[in-house]
Protein backbone atom coordinates (compact mmCIF):
# COMPACT_ATOMS: atom_id res chain seq x y z
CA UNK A 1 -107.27 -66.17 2.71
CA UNK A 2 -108.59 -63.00 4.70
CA UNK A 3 -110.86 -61.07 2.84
CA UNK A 4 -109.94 -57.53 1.06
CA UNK A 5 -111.21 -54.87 3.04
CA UNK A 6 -113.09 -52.40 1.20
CA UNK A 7 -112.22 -48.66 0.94
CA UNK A 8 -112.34 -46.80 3.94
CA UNK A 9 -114.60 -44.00 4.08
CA UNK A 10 -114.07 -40.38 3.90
CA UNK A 11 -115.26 -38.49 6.31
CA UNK A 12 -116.04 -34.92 6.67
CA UNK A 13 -116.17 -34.92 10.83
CA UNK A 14 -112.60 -33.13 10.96
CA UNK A 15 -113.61 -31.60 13.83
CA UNK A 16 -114.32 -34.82 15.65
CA UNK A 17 -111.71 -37.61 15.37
CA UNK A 18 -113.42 -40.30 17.50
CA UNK A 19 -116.20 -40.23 15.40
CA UNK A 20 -113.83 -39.93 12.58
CA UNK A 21 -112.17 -43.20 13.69
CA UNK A 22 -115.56 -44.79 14.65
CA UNK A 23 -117.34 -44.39 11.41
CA UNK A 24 -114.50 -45.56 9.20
CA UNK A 25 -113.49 -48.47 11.06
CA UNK A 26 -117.47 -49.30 11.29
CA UNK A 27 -117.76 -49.25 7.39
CA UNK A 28 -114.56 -50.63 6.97
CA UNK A 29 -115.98 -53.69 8.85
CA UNK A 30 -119.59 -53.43 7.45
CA UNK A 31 -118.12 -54.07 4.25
CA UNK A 32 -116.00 -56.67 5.20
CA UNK A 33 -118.03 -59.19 7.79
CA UNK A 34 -121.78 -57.39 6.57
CA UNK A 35 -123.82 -55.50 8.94
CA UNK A 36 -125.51 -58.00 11.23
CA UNK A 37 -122.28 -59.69 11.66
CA UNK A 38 -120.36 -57.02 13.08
CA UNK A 39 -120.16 -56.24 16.71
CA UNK A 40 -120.13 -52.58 18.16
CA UNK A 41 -116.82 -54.39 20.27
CA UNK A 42 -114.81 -54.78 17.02
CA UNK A 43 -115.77 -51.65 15.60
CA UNK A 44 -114.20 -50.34 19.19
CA UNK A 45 -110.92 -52.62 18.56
CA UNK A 46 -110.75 -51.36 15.02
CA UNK A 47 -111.08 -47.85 15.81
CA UNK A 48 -108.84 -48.40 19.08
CA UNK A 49 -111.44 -47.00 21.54
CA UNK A 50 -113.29 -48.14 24.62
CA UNK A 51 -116.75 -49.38 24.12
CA UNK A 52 -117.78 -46.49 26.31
CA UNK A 53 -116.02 -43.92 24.39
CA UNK A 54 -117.99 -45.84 21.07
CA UNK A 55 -121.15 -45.25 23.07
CA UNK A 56 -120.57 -41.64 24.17
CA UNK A 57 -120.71 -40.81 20.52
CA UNK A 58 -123.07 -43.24 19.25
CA UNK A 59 -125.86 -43.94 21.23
CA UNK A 60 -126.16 -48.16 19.44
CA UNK A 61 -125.44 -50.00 15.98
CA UNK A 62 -127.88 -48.84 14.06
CA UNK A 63 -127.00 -45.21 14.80
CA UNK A 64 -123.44 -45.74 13.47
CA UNK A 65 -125.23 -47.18 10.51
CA UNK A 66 -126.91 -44.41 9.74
CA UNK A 67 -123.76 -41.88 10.30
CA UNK A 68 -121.74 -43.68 8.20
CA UNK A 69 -124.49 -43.71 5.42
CA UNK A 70 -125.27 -40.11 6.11
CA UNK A 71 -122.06 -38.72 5.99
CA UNK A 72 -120.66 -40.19 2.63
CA UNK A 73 -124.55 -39.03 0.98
CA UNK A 74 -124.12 -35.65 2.56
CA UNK A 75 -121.04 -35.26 0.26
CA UNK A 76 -123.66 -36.28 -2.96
CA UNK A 77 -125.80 -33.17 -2.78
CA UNK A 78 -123.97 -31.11 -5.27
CA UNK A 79 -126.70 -28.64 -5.24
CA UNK A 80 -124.79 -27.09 -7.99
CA UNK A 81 -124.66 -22.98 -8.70
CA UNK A 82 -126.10 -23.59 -12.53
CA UNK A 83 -126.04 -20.75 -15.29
CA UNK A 84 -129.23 -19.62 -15.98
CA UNK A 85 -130.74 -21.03 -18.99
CA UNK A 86 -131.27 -18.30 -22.04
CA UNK A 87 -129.75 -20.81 -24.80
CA UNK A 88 -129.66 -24.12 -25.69
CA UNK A 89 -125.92 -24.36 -25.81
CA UNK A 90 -125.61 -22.64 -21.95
CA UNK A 91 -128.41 -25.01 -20.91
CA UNK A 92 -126.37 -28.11 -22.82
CA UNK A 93 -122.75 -26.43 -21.40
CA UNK A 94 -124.71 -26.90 -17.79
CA UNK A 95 -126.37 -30.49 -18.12
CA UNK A 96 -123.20 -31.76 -19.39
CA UNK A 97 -120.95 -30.86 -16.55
CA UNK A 98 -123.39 -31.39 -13.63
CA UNK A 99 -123.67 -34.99 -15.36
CA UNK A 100 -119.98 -35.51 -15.78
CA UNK A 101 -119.93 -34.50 -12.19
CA UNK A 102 -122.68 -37.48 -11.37
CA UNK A 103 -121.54 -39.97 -13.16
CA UNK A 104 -118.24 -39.63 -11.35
CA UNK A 105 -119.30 -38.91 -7.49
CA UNK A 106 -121.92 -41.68 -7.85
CA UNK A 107 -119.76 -44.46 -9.39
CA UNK A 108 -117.00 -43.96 -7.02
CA UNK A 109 -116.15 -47.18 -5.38
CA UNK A 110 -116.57 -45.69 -2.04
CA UNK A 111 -120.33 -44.50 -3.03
CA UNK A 112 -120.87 -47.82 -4.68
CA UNK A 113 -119.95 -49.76 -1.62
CA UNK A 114 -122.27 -47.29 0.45
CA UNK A 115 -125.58 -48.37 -2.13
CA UNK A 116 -124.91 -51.47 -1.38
CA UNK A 117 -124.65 -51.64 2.25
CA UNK A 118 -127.83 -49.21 1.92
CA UNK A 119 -129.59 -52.16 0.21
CA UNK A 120 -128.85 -54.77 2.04
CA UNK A 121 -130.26 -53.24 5.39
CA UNK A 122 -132.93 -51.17 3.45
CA UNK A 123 -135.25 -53.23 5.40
CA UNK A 124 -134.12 -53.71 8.85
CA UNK A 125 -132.97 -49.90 8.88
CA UNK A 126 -135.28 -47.28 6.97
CA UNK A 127 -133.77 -44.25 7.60
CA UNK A 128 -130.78 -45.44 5.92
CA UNK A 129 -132.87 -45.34 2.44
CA UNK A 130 -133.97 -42.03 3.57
CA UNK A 131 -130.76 -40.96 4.01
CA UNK A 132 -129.60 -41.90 0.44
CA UNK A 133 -132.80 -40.62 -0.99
CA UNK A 134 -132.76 -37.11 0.67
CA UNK A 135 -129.34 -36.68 -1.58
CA UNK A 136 -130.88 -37.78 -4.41
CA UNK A 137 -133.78 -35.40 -4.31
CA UNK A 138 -131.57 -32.29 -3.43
CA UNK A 139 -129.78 -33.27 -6.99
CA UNK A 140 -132.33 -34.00 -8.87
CA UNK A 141 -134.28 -31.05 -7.76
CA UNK A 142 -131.61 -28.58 -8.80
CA UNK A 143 -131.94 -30.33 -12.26
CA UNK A 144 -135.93 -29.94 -12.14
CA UNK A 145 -135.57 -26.06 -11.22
CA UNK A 146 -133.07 -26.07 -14.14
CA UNK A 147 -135.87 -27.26 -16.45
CA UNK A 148 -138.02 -24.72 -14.83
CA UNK A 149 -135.98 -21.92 -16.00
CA UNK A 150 -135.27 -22.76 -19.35
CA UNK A 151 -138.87 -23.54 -20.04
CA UNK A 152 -139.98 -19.47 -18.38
CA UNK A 153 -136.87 -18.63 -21.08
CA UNK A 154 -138.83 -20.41 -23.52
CA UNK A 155 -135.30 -22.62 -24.27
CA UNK A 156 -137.84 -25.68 -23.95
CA UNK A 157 -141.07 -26.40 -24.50
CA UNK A 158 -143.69 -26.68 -22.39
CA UNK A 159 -144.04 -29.81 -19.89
CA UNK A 160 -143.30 -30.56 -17.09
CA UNK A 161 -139.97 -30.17 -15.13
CA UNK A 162 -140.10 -33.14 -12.95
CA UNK A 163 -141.05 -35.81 -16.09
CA UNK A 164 -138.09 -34.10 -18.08
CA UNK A 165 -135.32 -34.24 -15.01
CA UNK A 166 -135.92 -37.97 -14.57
CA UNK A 167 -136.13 -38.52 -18.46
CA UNK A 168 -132.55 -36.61 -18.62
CA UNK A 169 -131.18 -38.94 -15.56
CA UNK A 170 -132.61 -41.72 -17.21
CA UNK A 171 -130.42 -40.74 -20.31
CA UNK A 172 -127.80 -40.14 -18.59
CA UNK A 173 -127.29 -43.26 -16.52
CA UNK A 174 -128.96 -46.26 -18.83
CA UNK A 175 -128.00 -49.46 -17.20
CA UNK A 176 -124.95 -48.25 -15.92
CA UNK A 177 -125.71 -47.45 -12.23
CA UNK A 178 -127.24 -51.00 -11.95
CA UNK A 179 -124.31 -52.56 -14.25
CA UNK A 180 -121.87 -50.83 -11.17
CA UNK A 181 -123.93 -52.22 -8.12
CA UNK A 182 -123.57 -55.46 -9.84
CA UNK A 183 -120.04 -55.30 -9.47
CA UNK A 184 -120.24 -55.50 -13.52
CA UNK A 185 -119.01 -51.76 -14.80
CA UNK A 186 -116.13 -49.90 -13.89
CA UNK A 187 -115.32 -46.44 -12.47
CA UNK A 188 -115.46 -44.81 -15.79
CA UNK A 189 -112.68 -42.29 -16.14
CA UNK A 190 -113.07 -38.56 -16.49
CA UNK A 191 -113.50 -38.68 -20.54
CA UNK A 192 -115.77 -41.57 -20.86
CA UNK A 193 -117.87 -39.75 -18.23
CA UNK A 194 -117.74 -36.41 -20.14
CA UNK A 195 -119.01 -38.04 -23.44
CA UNK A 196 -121.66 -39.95 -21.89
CA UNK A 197 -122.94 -36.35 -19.91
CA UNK A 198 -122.75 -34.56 -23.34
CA UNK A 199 -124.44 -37.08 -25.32
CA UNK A 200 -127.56 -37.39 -22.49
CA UNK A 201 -127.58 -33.66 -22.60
CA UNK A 202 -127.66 -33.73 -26.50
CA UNK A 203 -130.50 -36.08 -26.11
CA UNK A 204 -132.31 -34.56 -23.75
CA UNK A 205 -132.60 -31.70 -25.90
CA UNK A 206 -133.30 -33.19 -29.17
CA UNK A 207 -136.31 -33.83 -27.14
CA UNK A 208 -137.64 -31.17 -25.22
CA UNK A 209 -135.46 -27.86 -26.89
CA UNK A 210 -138.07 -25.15 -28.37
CA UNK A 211 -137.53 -25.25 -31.83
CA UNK A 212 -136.33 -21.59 -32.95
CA UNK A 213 -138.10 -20.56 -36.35
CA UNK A 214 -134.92 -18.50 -38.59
């Protein structure tokens, strides 16, 4: 029996649609033959070009690769417009959305199948982790420069912003990012996601919230 294809990915090059059609059908077929085993000839087939037309846009392999990788992480910087922090309760309001918004970009199927394709050529093709890991930072920073704020509002105490955004991602996520690239967790739906942000975010600040004296 033919293998399942996985989902196709969405792509933000409107304004292009043979690059459109080149990067899906290329992670289409990354995810079903693997990377290595792929030619740049059936990624032409599949995305019914000429190999010339595939190599006016993409210069070799790799370099679709790295656009497909690029283009679905690109849509993971949420760089999100946060309140600023004068209470706990705004500062909770904020960590629990931007986490419910997280939990369900980053579990996506589509996102999940990206991670792992990421992965498995970490090592052949660095600037694929890169890639991944430039999104990450632009998230995680926002969240650090949230921690920032509310500690200059004296919200939380004293520390420091980067060791309390990863302890607040690390309460958010647990085991369940690895649990998903293990094929063993579902996409949680929007509520399950919502109670998990909230109860990280009610964590987080039983930890780090400036105790107010009455």
């Amino acid at each position: 029996m033919p293998n399942a294809k996985a989902p196709v990915l969405e792509l933000s090059t409107a304004d292009d649609p043979i690059c459109n059609r080149i990067l899906g059908a290329a992670f289409d077929l990354f995810m079903e033959k693997g990377y290595a085993r792929t030619s740049t000839l059936e990624i032409a087939t599949r995305a019914r070009i000429s190999k010339r037309d595939l190599y006016a846009s993409f210069a070799s392999k790799p370099a679709i690769l790295l656009a497909c990788i690029t283009n679905r992480a690109a849509r993971m910087r949420l760089a999100p417009d946060l309140p600023p922090p004068r209470s706990a309760k705004v500062l909770g309001a904020a960590l629990t959305a931007f986490g419910t918004t997280v939990l369900l970009e980053v579990s996506h199927p589509q996102v999940m199948a990206m991670f792992r394709l990421a992965i498995a050529e970490a090592l052949h093709a660095p600037p694929v982790a890169r890639a991944l890991t430039d999104s990450r930072v632009t998230n995680r920073g926002a969240i650090a420069d949230l921690m920032a704020d509310a500690m200059a509002s004296e919200v939380l105490v004293d520390g420091d912003p980067q060791r309390m955004m990863e302890d607040y991602f690390a309460l958010l996520w647990g085991d369940l990012l690895i649990s998903q690239l293990l094929n063993a967790a579902a996409l949680p739906k929007r509520s399950e996601a919502e109670r998990r942000a909230q109860s990280a975010a009610t964590a987080f600040l039983k930890l780090y919230a400036r105790q107010r004296q009455s």
